[in-house]
PDB file of N, CA and C in Angstrom:
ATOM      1  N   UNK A   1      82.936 118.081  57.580  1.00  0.00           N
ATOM      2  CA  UNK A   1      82.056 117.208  58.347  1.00  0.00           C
ATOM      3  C   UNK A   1      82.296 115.738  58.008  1.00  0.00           C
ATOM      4  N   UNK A   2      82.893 115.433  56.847  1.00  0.00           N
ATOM      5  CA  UNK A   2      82.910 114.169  56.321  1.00  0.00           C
ATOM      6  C   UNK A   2      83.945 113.458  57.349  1.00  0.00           C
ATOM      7  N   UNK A   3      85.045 114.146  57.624  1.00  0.00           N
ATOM      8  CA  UNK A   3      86.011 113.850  58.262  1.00  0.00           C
ATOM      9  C   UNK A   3      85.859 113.478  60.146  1.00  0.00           C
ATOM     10  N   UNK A   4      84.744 114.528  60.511  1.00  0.00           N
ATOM     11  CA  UNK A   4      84.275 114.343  62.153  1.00  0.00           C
ATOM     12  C   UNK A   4      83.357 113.223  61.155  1.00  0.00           C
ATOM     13  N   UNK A   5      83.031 113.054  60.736  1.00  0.00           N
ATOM     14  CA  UNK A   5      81.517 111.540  60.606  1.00  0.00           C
ATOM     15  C   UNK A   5      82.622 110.463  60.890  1.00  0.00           C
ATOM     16  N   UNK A   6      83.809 110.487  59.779  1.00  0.00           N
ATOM     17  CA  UNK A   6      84.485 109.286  59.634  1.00  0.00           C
ATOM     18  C   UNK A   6      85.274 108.830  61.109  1.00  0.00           C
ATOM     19  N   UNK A   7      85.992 110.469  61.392  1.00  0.00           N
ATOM     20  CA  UNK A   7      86.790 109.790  63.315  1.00  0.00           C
ATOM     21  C   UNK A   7      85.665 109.518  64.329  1.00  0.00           C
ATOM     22  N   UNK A   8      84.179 109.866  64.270  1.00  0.00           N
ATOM     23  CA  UNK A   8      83.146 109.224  65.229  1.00  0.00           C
ATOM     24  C   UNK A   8      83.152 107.536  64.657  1.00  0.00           C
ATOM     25  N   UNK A   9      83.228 107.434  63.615  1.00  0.00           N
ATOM     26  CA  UNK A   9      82.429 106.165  63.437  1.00  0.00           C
ATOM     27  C   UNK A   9      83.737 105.286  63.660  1.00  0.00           C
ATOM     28  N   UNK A  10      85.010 105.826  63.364  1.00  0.00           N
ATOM     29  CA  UNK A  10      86.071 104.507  64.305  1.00  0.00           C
ATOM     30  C   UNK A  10      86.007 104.823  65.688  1.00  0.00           C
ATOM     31  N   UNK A  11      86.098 105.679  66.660  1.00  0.00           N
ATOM     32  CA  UNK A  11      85.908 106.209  67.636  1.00  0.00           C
ATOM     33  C   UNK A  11      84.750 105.245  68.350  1.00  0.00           C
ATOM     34  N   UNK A  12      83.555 104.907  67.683  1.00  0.00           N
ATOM     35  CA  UNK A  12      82.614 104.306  68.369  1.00  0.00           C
ATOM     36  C   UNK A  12      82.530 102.846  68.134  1.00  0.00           C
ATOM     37  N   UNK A  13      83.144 102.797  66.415  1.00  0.00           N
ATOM     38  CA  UNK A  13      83.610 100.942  66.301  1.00  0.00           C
ATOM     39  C   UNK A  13      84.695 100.671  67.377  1.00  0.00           C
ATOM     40  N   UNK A  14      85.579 101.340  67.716  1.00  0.00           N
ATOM     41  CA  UNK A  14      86.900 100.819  68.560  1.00  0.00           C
ATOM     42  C   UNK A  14      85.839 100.446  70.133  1.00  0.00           C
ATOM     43  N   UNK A  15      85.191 101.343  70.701  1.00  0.00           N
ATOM     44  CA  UNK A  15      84.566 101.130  72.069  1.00  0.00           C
ATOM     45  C   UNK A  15      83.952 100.128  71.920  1.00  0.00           C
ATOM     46  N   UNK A  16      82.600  99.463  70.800  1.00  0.00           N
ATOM     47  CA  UNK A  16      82.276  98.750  70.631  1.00  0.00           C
ATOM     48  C   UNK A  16      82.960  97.051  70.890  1.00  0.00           C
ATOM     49  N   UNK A  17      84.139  97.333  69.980  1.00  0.00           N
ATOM     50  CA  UNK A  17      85.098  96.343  69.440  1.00  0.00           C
ATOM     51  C   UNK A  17      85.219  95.987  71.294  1.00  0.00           C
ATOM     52  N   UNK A  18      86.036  96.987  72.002  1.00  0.00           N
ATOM     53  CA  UNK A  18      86.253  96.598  73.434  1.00  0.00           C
ATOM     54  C   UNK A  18      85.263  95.974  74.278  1.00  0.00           C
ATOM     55  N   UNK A  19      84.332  96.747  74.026  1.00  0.00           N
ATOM     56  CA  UNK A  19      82.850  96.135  75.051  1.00  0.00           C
ATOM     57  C   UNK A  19      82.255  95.056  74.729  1.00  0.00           C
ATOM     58  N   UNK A  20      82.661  94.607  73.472  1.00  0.00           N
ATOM     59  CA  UNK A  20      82.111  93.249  72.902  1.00  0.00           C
ATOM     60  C   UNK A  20      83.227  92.709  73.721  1.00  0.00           C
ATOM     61  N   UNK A  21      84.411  92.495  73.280  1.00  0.00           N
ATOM     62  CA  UNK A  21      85.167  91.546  73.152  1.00  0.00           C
ATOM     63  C   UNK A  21      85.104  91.643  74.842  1.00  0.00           C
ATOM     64  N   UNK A  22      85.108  92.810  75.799  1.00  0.00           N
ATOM     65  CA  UNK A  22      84.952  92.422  77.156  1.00  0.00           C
ATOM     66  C   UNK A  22      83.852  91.335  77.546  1.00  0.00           C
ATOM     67  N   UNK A  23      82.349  91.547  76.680  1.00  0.00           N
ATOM     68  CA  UNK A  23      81.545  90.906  77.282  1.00  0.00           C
ATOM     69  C   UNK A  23      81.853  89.151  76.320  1.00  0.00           C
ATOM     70  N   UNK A  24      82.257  88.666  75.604  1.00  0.00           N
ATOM     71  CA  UNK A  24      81.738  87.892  74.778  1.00  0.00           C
ATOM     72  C   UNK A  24      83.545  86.724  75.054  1.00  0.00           C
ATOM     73  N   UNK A  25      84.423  87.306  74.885  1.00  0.00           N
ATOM     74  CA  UNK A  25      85.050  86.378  75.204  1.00  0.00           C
ATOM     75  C   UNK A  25      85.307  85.468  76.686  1.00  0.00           C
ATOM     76  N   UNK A  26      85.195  85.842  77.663  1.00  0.00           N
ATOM     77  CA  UNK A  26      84.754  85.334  78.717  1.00  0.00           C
ATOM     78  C   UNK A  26      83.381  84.150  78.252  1.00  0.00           C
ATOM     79  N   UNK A  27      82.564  84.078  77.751  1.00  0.00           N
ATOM     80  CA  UNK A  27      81.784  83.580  77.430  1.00  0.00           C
ATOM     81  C   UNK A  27      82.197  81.999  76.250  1.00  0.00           C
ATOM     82  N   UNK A  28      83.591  81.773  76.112  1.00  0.00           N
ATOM     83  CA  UNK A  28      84.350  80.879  75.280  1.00  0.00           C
ATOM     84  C   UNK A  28      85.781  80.873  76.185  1.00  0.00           C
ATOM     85  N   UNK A  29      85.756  81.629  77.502  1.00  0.00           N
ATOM     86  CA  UNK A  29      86.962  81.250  78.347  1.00  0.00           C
ATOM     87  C   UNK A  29      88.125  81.565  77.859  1.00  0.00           C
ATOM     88  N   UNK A  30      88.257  82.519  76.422  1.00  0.00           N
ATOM     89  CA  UNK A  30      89.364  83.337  76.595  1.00  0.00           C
ATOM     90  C   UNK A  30      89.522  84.573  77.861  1.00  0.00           C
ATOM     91  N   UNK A  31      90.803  84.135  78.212  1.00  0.00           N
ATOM     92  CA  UNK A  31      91.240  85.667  78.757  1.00  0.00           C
ATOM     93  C   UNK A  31      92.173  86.208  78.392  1.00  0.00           C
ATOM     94  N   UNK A  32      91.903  87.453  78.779  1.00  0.00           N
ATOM     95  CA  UNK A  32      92.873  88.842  78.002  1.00  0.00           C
ATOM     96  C   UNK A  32      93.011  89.742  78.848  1.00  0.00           C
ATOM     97  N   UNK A  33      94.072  90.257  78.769  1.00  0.00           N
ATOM     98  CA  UNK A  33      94.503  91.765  79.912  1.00  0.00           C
ATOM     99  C   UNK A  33      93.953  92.733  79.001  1.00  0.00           C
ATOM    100  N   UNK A  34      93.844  93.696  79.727  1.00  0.00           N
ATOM    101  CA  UNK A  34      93.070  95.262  78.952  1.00  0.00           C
ATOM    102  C   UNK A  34      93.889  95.626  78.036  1.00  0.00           C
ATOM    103  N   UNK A  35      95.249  95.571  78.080  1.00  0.00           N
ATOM    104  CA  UNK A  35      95.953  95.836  77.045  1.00  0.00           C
ATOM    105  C   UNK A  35      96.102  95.030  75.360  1.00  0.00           C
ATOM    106  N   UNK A  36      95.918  93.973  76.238  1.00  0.00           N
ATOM    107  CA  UNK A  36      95.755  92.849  75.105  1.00  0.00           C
ATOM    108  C   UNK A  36      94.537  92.902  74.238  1.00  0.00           C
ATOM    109  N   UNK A  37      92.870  93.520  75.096  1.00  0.00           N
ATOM    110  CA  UNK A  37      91.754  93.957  74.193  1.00  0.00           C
ATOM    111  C   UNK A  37      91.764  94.672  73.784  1.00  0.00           C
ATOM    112  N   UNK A  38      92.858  95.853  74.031  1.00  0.00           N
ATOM    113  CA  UNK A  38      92.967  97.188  73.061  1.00  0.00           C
ATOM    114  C   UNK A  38      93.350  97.252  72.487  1.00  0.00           C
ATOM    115  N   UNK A  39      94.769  95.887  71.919  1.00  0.00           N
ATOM    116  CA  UNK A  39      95.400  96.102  70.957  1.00  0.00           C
ATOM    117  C   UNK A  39      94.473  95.214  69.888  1.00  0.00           C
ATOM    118  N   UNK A  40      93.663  94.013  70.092  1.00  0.00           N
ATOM    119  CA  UNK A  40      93.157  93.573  69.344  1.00  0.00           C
ATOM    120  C   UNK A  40      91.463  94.112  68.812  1.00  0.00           C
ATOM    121  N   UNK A  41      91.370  95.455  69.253  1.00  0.00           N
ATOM    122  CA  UNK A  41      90.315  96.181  68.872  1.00  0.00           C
ATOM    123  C   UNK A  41      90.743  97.289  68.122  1.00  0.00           C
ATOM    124  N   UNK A  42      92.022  97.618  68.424  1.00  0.00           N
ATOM    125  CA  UNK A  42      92.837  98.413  67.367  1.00  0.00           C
ATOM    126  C   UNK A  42      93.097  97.187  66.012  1.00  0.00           C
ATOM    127  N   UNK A  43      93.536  96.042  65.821  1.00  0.00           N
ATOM    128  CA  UNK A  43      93.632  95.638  64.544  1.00  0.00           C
ATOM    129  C   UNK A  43      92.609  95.484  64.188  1.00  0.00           C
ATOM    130  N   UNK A  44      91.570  94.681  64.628  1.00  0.00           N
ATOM    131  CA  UNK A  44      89.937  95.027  63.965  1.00  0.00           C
ATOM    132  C   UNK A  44      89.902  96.757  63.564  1.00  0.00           C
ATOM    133  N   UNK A  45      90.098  97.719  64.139  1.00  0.00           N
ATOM    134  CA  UNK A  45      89.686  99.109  63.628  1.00  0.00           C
ATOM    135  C   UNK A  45      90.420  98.768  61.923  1.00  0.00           C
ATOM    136  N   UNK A  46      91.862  98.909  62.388  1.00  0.00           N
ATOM    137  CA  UNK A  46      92.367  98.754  61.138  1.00  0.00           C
ATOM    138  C   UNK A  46      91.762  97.991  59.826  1.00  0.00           C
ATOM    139  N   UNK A  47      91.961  97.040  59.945  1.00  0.00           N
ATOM    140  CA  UNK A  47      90.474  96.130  59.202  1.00  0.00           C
ATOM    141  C   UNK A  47      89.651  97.047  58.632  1.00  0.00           C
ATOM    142  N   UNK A  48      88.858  97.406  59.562  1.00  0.00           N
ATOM    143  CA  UNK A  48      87.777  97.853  59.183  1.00  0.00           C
ATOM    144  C   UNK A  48      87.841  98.832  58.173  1.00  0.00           C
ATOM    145  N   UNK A  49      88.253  99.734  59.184  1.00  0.00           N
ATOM    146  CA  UNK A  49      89.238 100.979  58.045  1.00  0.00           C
ATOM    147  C   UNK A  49      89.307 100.473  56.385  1.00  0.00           C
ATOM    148  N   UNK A  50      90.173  99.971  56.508  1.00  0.00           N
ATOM    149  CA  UNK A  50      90.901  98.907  55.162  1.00  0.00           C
ATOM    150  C   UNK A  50      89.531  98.919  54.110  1.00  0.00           C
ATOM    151  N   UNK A  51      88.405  97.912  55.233  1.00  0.00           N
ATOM    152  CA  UNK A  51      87.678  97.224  53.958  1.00  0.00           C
ATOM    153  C   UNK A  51      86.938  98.533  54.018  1.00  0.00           C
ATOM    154  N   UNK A  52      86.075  99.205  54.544  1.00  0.00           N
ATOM    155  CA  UNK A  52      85.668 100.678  54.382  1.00  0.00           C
ATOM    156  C   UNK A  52      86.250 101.445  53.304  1.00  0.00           C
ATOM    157  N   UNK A  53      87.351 101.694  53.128  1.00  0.00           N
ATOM    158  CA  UNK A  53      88.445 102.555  52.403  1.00  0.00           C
ATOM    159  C   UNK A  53      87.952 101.681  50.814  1.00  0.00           C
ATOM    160  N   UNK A  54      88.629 100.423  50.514  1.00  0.00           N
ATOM    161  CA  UNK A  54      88.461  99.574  49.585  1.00  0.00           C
ATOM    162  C   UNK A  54      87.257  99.686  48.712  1.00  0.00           C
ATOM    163  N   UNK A  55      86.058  99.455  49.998  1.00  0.00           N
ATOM    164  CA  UNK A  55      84.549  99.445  49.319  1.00  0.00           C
ATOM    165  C   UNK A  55      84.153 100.816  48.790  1.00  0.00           C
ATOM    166  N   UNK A  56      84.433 101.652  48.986  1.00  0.00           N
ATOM    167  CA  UNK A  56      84.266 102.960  48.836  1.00  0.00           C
ATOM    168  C   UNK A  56      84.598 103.385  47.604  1.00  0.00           C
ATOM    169  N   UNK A  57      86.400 102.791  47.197  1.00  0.00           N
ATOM    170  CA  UNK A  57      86.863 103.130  46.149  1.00  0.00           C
ATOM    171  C   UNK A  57      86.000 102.220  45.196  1.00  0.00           C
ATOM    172  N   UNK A  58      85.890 100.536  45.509  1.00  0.00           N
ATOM    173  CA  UNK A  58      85.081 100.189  44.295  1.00  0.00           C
ATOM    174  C   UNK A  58      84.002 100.590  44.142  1.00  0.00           C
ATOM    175  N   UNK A  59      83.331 100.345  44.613  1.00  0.00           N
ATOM    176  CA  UNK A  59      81.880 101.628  44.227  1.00  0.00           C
ATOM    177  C   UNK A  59      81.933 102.340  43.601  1.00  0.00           C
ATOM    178  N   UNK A  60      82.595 103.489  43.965  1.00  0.00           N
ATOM    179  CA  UNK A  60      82.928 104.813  43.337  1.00  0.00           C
ATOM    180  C   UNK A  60      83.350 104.548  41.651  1.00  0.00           C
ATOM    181  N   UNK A  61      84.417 103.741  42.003  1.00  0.00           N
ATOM    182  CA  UNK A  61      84.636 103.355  40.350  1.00  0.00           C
ATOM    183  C   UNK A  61      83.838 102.457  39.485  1.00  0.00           C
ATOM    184  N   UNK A  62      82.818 101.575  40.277  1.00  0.00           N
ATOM    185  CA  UNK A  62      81.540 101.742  39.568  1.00  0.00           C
ATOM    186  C   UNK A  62      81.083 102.275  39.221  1.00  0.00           C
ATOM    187  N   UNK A  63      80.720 103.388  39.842  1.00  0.00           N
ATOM    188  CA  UNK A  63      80.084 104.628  39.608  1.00  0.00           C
ATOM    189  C   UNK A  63      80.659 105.627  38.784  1.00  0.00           C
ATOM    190  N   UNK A  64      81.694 105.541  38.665  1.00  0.00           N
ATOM    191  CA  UNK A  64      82.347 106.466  37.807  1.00  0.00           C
ATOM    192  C   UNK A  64      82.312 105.688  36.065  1.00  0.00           C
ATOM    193  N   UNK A  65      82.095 104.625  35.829  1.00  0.00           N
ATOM    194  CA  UNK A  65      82.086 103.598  34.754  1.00  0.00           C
ATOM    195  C   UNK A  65      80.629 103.623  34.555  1.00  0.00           C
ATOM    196  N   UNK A  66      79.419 103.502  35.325  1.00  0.00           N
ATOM    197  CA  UNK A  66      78.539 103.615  34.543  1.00  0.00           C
ATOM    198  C   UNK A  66      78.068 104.880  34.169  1.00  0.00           C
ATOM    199  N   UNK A  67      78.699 105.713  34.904  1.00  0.00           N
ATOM    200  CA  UNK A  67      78.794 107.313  34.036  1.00  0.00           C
ATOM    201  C   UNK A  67      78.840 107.286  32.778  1.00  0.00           C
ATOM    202  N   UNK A  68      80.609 107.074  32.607  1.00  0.00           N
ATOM    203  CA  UNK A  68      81.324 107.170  31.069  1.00  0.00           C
ATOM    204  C   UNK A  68      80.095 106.205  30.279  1.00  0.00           C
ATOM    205  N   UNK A  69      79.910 105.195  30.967  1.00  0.00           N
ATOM    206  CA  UNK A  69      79.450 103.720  29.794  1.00  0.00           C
ATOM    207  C   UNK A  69      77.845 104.926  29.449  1.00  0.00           C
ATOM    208  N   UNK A  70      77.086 105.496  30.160  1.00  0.00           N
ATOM    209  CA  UNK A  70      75.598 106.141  29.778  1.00  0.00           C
ATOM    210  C   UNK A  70      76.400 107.456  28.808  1.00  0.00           C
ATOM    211  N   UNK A  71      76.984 108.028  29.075  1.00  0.00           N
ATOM    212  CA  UNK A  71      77.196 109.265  28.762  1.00  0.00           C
ATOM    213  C   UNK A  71      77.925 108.793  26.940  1.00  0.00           C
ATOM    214  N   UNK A  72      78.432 107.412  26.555  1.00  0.00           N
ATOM    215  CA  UNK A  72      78.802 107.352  25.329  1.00  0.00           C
ATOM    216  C   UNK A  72      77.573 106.854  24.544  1.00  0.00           C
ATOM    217  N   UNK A  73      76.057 106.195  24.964  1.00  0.00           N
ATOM    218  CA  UNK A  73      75.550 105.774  24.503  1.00  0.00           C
ATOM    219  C   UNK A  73      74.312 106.920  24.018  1.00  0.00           C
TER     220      UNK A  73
END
């Protein structure tokens, strides 16, 4: 299940990413072809991904350190 949680939640950041950037850049007079918002809602996914992935591990290895650090005292 961890794995369907994780492909919904890029799955619904990527649509997001599109429907923003459809509604919001027009609004600063960029334009973009559909292809051009999909590829730049795919590098935001990536991103995201990235710092998701990153934060996860530091945490965790927080968490794994104030383990050891309680468990010697």
């Amino acid at each position: 299940m961890s794995f369907v949680e994780a492909a919904t939640n890029v799955v619904v950041g990527y649509v997001l990413a599109i429907a923003t950037q459809l509604t919001v850049f027009p609004l600063f007079g960029i334009e973009a072809a559909l292809g051009e918002h999909l590829a730049i809602g795919a590098a935001f996914v990536m991103v995201s991904l990235a710092r998701g992935y990153l934060l996860r591990r530091f945490f965790e290895q927080l968490r794994a350190s104030r383990t050891v650090d309680r468990s010697t005292t």
